[in-house]
PDB file of N, CA and C in Angstrom:
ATOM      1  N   UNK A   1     111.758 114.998  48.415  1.00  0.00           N
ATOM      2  CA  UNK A   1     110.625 114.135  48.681  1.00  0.00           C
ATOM      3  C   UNK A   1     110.647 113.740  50.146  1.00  0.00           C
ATOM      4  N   UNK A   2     109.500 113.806  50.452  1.00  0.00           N
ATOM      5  CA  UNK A   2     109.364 113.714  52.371  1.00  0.00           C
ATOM      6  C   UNK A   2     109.016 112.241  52.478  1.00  0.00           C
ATOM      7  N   UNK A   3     109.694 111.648  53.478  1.00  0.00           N
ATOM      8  CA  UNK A   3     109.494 110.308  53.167  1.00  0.00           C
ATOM      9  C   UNK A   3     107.894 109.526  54.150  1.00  0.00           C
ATOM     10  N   UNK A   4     107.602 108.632  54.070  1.00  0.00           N
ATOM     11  CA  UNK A   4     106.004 108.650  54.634  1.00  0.00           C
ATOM     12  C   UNK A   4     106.013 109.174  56.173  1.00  0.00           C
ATOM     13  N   UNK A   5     107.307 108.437  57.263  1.00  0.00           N
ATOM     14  CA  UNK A   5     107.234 109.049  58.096  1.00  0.00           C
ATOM     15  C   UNK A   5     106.933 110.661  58.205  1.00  0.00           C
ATOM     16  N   UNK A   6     107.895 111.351  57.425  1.00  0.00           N
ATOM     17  CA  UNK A   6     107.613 112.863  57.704  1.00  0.00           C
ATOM     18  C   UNK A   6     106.613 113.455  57.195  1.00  0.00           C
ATOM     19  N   UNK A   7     105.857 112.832  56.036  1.00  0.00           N
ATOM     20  CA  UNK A   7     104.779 112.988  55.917  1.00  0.00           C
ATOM     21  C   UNK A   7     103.339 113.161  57.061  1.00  0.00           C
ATOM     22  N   UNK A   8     103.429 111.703  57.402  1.00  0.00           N
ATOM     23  CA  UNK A   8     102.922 111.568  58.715  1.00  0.00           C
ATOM     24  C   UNK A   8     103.110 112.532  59.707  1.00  0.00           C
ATOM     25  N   UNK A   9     103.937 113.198  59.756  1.00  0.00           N
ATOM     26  CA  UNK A   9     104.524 113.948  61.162  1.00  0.00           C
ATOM     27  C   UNK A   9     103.638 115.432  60.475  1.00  0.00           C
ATOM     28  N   UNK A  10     104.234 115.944  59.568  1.00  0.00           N
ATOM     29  CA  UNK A  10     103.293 116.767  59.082  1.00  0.00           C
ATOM     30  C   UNK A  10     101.778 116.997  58.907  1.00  0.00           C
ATOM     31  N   UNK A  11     101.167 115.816  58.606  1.00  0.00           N
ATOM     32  CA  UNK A  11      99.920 115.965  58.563  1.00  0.00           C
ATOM     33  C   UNK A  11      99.348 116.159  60.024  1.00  0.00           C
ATOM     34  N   UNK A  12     100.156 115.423  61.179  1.00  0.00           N
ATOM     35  CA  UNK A  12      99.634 115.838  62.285  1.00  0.00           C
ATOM     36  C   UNK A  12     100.098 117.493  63.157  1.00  0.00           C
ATOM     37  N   UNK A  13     100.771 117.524  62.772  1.00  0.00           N
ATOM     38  CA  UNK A  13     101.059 119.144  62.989  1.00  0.00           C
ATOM     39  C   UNK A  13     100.238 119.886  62.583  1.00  0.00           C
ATOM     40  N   UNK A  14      99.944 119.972  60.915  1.00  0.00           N
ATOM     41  CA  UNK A  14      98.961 120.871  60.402  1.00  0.00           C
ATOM     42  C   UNK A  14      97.454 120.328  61.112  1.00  0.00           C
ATOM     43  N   UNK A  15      97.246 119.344  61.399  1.00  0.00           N
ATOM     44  CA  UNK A  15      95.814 119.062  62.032  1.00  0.00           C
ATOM     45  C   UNK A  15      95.747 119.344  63.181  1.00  0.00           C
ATOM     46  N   UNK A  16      97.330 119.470  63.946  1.00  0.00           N
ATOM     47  CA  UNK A  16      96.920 120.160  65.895  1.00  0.00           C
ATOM     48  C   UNK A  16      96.747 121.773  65.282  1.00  0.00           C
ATOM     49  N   UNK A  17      97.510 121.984  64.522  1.00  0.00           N
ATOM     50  CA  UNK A  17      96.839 123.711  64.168  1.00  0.00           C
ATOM     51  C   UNK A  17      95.662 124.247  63.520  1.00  0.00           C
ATOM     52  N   UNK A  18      95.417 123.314  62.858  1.00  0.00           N
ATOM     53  CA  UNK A  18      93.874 123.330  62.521  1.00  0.00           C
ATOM     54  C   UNK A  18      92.746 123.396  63.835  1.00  0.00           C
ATOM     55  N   UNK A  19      93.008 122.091  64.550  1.00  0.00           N
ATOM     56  CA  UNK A  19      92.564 122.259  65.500  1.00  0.00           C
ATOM     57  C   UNK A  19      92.256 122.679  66.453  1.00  0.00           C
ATOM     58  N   UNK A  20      93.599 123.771  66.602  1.00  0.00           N
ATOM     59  CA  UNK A  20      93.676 125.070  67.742  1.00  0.00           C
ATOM     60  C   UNK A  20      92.798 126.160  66.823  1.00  0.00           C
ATOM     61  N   UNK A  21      93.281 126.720  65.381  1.00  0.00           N
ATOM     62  CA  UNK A  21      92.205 127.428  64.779  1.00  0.00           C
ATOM     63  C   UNK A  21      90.865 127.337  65.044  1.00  0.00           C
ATOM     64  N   UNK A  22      90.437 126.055  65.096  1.00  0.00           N
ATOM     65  CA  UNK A  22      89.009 125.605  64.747  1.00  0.00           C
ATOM     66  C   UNK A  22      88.821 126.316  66.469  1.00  0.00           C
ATOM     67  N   UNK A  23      89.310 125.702  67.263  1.00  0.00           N
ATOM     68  CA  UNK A  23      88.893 126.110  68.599  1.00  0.00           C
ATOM     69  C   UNK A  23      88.622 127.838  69.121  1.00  0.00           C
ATOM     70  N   UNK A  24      89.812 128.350  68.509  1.00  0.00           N
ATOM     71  CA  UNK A  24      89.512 129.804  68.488  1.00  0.00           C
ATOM     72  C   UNK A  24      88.197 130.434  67.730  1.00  0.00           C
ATOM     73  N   UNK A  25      88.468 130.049  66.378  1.00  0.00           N
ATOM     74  CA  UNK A  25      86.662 130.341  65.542  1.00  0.00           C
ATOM     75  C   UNK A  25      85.561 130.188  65.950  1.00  0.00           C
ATOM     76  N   UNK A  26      85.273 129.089  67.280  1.00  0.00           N
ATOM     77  CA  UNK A  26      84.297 128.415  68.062  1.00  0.00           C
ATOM     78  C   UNK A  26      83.951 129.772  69.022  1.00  0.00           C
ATOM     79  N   UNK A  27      85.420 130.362  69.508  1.00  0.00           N
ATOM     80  CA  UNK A  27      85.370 131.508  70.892  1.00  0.00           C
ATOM     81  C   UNK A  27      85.472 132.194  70.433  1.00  0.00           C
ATOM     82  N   UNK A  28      85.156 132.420  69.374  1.00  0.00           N
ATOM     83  CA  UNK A  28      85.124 133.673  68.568  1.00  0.00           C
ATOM     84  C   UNK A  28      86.415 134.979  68.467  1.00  0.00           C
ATOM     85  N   UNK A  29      87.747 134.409  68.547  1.00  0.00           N
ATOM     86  CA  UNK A  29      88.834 134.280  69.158  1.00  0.00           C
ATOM     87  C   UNK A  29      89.370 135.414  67.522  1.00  0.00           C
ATOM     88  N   UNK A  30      89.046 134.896  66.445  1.00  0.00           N
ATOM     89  CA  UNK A  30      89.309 135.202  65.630  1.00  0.00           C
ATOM     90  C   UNK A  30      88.133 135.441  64.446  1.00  0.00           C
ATOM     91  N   UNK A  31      87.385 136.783  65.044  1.00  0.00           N
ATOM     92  CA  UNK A  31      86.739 137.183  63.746  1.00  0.00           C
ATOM     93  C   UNK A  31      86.734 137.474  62.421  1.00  0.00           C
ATOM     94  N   UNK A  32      87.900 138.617  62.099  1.00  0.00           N
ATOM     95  CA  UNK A  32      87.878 138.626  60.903  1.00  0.00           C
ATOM     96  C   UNK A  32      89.704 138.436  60.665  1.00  0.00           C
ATOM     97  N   UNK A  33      90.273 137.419  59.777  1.00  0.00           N
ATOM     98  CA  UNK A  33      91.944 137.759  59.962  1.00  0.00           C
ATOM     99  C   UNK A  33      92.029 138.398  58.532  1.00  0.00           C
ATOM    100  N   UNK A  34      93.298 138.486  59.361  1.00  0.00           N
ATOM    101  CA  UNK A  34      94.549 139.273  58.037  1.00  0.00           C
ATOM    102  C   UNK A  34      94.007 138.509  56.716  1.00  0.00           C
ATOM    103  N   UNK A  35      94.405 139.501  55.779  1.00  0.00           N
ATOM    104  CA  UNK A  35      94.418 139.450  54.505  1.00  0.00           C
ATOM    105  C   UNK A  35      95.382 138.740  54.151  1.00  0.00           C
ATOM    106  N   UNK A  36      96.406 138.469  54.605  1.00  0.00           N
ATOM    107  CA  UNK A  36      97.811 137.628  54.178  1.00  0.00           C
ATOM    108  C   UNK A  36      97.568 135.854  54.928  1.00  0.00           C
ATOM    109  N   UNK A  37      96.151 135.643  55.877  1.00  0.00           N
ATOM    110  CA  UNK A  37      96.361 134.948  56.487  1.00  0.00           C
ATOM    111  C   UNK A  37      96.446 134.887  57.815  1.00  0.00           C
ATOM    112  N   UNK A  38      96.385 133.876  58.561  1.00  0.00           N
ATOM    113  CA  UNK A  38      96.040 133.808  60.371  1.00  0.00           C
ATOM    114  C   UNK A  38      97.448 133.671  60.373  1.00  0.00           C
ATOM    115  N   UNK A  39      98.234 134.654  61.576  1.00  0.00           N
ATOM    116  CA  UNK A  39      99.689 134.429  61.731  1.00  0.00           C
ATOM    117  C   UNK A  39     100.179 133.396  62.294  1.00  0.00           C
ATOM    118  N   UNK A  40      99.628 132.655  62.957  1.00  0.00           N
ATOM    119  CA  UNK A  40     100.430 131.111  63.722  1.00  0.00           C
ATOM    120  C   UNK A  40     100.258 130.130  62.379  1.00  0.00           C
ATOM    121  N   UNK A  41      99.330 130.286  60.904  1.00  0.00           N
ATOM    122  CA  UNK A  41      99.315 129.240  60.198  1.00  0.00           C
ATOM    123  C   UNK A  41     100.584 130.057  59.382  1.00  0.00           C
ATOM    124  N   UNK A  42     100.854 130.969  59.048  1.00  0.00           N
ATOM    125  CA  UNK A  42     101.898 131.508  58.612  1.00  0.00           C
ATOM    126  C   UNK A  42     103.538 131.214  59.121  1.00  0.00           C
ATOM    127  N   UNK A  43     103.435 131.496  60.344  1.00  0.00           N
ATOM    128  CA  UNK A  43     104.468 131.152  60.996  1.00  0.00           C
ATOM    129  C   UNK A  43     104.681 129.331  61.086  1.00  0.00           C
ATOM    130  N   UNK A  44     103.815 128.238  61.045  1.00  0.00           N
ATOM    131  CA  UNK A  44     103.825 126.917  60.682  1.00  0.00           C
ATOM    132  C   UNK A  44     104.215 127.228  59.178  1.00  0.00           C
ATOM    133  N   UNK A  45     103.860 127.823  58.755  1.00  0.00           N
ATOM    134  CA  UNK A  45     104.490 127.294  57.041  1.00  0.00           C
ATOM    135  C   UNK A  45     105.568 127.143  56.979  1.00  0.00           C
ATOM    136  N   UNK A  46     106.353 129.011  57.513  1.00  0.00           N
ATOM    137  CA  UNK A  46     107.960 129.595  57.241  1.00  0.00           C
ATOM    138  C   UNK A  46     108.428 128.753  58.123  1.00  0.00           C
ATOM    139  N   UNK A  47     108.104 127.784  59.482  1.00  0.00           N
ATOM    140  CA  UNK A  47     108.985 126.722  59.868  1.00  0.00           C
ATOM    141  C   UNK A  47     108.951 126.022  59.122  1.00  0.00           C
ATOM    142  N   UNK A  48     108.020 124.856  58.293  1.00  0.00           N
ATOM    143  CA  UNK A  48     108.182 124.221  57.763  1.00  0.00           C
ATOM    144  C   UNK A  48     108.800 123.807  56.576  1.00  0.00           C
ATOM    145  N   UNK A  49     108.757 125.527  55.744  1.00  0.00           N
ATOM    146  CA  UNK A  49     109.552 125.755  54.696  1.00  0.00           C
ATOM    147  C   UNK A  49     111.190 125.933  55.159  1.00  0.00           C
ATOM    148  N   UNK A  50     111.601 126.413  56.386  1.00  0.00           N
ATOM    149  CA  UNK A  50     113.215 126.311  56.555  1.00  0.00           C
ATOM    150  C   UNK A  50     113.225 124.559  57.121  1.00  0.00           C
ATOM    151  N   UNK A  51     112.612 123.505  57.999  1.00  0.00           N
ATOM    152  CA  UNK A  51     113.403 122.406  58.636  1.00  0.00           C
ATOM    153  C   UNK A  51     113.000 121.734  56.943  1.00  0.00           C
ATOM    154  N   UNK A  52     111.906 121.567  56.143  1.00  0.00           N
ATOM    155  CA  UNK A  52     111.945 120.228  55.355  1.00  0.00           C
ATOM    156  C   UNK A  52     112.591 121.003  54.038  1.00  0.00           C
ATOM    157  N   UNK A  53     112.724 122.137  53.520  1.00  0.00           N
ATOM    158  CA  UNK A  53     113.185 122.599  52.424  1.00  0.00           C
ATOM    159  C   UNK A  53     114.592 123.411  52.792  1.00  0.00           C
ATOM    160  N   UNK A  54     115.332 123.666  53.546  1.00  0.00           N
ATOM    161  CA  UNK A  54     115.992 124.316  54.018  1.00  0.00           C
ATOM    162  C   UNK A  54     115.965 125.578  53.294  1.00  0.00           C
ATOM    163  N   UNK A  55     114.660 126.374  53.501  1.00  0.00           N
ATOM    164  CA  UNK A  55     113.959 127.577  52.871  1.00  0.00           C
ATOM    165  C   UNK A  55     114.138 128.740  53.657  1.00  0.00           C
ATOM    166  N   UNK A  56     114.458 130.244  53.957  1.00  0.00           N
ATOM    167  CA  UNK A  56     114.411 130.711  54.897  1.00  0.00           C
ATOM    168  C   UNK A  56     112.992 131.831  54.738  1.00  0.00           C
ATOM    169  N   UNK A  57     112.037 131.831  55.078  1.00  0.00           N
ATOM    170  CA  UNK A  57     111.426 133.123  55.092  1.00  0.00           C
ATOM    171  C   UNK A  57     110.505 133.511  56.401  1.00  0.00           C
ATOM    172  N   UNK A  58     110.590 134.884  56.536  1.00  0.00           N
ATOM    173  CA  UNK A  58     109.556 135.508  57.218  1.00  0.00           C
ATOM    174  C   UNK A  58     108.514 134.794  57.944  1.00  0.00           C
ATOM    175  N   UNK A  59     107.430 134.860  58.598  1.00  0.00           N
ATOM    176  CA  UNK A  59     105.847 134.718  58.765  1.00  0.00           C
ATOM    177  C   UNK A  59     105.350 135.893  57.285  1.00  0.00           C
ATOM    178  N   UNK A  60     105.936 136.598  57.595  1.00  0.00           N
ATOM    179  CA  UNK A  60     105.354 137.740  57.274  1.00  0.00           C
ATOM    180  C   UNK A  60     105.787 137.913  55.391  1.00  0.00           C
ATOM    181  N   UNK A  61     106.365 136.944  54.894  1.00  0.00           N
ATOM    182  CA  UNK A  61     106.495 136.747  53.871  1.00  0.00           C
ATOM    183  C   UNK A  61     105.455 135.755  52.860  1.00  0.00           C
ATOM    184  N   UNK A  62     104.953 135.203  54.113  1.00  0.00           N
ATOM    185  CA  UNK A  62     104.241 133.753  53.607  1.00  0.00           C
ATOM    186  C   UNK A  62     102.619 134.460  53.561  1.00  0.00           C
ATOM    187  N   UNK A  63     102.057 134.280  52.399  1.00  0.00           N
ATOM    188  CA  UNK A  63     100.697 134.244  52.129  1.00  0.00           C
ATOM    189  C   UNK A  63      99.488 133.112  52.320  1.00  0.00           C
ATOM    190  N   UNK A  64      98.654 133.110  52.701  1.00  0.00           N
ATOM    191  CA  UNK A  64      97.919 132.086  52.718  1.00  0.00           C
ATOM    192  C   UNK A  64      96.564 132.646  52.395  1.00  0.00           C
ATOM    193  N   UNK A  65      96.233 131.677  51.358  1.00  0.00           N
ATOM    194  CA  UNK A  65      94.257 132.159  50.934  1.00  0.00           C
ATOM    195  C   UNK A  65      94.298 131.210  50.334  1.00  0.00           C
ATOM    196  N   UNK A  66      92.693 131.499  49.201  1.00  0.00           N
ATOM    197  CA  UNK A  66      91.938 129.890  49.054  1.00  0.00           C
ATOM    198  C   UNK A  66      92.072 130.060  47.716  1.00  0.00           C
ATOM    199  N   UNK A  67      92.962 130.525  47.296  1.00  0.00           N
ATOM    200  CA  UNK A  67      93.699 130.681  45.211  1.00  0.00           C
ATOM    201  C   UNK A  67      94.196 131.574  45.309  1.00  0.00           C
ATOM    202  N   UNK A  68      95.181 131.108  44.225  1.00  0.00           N
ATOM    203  CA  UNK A  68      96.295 131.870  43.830  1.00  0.00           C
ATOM    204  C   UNK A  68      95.224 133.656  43.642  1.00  0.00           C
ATOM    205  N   UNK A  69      94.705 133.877  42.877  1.00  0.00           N
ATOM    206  CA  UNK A  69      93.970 135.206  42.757  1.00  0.00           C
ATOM    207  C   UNK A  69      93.583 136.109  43.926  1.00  0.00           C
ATOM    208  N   UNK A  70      93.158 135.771  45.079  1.00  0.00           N
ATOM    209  CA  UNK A  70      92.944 135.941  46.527  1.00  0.00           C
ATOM    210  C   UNK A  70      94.622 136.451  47.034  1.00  0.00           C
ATOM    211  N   UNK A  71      95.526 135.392  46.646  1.00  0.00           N
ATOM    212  CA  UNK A  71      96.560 135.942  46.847  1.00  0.00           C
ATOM    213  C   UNK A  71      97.245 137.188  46.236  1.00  0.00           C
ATOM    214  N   UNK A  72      97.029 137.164  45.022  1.00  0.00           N
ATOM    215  CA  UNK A  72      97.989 138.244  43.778  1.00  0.00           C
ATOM    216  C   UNK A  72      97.116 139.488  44.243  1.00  0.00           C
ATOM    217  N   UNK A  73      95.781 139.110  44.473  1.00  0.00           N
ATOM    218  CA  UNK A  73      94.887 140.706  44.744  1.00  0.00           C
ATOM    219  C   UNK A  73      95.547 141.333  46.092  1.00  0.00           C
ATOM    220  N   UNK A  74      96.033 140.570  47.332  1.00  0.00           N
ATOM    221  CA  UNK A  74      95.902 140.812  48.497  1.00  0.00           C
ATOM    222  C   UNK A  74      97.579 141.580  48.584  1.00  0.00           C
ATOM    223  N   UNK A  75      98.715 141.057  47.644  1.00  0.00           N
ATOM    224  CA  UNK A  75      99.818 141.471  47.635  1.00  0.00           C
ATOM    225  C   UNK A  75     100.420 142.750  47.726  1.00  0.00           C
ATOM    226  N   UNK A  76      99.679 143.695  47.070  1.00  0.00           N
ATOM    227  CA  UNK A  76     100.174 145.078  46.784  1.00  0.00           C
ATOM    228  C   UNK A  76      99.801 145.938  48.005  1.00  0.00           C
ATOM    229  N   UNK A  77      98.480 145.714  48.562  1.00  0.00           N
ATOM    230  CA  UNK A  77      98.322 146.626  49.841  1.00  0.00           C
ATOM    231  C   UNK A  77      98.753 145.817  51.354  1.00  0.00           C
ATOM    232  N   UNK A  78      99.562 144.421  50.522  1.00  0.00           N
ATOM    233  CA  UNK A  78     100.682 143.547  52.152  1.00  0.00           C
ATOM    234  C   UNK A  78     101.544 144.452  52.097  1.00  0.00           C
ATOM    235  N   UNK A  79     102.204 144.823  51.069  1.00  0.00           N
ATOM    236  CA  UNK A  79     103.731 144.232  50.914  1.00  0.00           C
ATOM    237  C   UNK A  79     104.135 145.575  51.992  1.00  0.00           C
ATOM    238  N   UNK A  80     105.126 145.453  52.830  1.00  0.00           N
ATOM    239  CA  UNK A  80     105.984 146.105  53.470  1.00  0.00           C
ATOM    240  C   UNK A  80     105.288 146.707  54.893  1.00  0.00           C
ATOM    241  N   UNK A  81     103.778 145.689  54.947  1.00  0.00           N
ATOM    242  CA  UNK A  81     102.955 145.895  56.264  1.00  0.00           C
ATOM    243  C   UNK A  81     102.865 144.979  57.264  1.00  0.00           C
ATOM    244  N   UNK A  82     103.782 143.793  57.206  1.00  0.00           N
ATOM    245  CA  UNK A  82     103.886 143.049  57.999  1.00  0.00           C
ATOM    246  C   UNK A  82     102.679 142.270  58.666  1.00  0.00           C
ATOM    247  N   UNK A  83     101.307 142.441  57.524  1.00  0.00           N
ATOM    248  CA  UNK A  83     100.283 142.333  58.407  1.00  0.00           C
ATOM    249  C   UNK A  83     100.308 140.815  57.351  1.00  0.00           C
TER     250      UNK A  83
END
């Protein structure tokens, strides 16, 4: 359990990266991404999953979409593409 401080600390992390996202989508910086996910929100996860869970994985392990189904579909033509 993350206590409110680190809570706090988190929510503002994920909102400066949101915020850099949002800025790129504006400059059109990032048209269409990966199927597994935008790699700097990937790479924020797998940090976040090794300092608050002492978790170790990849970027390139970590999935990100908008349901679980988006994910399970997108898995079989990731796996071992690093994309």
């Amino acid at each position: 359990m993350l206590s409110a401080c680190q809570q706090e600390n988190l929510i503002l992390i994920l909102l400066m990266k949101l915020s850099r996202l949002y800025t790129k989508l504006q400059k059109r910086d990032i048209l269409n991404t990966a199927s597994a996910g935008v790699p700097e929100l990937r790479e924020a996860i797998a940090k976040k999953m090794q300092r608050d869970n002492n978790l170790t994985y990849e970027p390139t392990e970590v999935y990100v979409g908008n349901g679980a189904k988006q994910v399970l579909y997108n898995i079989p033509g990731n796996t071992g593409s690093g994309r």
